[in-house]
C-alpha atoms as a PDB file:
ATOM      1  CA  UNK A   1      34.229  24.665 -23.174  1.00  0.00           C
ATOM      2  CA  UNK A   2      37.225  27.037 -24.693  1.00  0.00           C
ATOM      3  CA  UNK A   3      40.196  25.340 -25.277  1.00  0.00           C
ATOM      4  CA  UNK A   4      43.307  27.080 -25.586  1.00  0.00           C
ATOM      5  CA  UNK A   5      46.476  24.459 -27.356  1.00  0.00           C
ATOM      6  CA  UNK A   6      49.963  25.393 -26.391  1.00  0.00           C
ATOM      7  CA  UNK A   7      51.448  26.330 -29.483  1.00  0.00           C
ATOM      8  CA  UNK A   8      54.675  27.625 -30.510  1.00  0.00           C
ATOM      9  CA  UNK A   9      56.331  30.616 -33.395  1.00  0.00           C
ATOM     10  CA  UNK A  10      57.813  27.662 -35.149  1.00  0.00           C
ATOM     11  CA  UNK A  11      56.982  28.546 -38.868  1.00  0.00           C
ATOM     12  CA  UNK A  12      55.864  25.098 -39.545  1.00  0.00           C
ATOM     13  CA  UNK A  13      53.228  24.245 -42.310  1.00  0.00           C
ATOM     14  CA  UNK A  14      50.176  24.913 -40.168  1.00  0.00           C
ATOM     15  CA  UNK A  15      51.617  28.632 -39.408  1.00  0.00           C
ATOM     16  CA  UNK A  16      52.446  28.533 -43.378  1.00  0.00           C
ATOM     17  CA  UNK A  17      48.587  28.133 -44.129  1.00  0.00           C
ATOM     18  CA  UNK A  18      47.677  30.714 -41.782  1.00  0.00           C
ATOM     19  CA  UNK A  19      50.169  33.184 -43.043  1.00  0.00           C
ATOM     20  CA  UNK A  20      49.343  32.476 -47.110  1.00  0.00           C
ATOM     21  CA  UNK A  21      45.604  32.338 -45.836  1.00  0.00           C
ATOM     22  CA  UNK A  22      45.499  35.499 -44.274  1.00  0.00           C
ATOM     23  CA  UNK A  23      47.917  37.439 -46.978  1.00  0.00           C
ATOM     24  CA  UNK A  24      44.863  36.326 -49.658  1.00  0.00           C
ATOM     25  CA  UNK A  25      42.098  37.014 -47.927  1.00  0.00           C
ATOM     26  CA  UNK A  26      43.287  40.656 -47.883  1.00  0.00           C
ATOM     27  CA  UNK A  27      43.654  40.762 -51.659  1.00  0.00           C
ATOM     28  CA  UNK A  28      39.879  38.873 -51.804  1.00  0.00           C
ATOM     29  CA  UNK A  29      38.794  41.553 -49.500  1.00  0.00           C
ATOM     30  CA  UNK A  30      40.441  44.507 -51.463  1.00  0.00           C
ATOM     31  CA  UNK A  31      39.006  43.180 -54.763  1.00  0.00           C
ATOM     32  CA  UNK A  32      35.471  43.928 -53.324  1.00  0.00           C
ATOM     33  CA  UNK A  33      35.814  46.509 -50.973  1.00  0.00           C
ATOM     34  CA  UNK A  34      38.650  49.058 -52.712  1.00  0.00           C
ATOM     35  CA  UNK A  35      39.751  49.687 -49.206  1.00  0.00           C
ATOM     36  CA  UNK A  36      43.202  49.498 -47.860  1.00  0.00           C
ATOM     37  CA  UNK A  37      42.077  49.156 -44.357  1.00  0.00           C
ATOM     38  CA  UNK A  38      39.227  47.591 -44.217  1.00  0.00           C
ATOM     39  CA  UNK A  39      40.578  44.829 -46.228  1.00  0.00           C
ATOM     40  CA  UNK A  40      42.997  44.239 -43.432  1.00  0.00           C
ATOM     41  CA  UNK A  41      40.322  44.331 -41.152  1.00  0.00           C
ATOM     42  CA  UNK A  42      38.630  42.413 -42.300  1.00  0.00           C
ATOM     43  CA  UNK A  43      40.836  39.973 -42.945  1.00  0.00           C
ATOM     44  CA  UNK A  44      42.582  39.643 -39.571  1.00  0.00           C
ATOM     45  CA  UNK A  45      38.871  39.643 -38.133  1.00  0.00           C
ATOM     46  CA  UNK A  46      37.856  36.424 -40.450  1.00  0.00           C
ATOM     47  CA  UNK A  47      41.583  34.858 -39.022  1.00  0.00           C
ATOM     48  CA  UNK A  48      40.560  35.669 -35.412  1.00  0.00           C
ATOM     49  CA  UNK A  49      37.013  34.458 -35.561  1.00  0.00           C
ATOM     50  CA  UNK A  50      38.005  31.083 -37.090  1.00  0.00           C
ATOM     51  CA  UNK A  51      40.579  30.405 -34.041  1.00  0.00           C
ATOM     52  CA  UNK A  52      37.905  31.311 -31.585  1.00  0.00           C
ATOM     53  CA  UNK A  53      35.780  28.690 -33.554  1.00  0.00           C
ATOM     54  CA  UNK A  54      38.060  26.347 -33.148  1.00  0.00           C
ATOM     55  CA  UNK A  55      38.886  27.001 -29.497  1.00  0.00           C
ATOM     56  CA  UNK A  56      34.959  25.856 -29.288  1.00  0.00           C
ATOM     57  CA  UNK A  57      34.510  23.507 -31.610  1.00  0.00           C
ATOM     58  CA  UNK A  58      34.858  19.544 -30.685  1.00  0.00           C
ATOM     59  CA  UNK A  59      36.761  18.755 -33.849  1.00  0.00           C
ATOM     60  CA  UNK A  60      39.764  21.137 -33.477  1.00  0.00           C
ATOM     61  CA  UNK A  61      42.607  21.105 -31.263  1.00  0.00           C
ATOM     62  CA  UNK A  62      41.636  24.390 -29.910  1.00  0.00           C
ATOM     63  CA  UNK A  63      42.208  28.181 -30.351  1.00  0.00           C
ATOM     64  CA  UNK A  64      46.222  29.125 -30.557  1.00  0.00           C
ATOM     65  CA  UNK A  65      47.471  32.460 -30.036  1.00  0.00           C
ATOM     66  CA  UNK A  66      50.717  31.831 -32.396  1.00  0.00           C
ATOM     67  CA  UNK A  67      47.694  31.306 -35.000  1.00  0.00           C
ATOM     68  CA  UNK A  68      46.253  34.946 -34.254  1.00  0.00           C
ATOM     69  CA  UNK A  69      49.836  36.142 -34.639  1.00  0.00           C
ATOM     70  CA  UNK A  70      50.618  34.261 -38.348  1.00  0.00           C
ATOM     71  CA  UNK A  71      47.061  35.675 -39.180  1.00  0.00           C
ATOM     72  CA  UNK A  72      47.858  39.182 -38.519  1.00  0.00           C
ATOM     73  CA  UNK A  73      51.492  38.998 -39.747  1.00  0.00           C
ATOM     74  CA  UNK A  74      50.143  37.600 -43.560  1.00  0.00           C
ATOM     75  CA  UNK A  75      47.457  40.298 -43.806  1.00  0.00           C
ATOM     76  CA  UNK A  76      49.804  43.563 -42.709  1.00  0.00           C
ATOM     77  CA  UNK A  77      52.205  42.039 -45.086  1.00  0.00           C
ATOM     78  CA  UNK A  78      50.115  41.862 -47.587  1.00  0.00           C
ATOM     79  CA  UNK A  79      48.718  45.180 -46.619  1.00  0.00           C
ATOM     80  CA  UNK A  80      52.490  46.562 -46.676  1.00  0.00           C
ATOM     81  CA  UNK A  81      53.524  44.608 -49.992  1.00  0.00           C
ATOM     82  CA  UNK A  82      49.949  46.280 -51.835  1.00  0.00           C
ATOM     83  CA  UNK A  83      50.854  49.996 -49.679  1.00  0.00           C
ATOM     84  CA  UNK A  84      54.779  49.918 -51.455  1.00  0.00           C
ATOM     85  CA  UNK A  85      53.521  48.554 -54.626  1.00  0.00           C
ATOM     86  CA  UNK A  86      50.902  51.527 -55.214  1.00  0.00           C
END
């Protein structure tokens, strides 16, 4: 069964991780694929795949849409910060 947890944008230490998670998996991506944006792709794509695991799995609290959204924000920042810097 899915299970979707009501969640909130409060920037609290769980959104933290997903933000700082997402913004390094672009950089791990970019190291290896010396693309702009696949890197994000790729790295919003890992973000949403783990929520929808958890929104399955038995030992998480269940997928959260604020999660998506702290996912996406840390890899287009990361994306932006790496586009301004070059």
């Amino acid at each position: 069964m899915f299970v979707i947890k009501k969640d909130t944008f409060e920037f609290n230490l769980d959104k933290k991780s997903h933000y700082c998670v997402s913004f390094g998996l672009y950089y791990i991506f970019y190291t290896y694929t010396a693309s702009m944006l696949l890197s994000t792709v790729l790295s919003i794509l890992v973000g949403l795949l783990y929520e929808v695991y958890q929104g399955y799995s038995e030992h998480h609290s269940g997928y959260s849409h604020m999660d998506v959204f702290y996912n996406t924000v840390g890899s287009l920042s990361a994306a932006l910060i790496h586009w301004m810097y070059l």
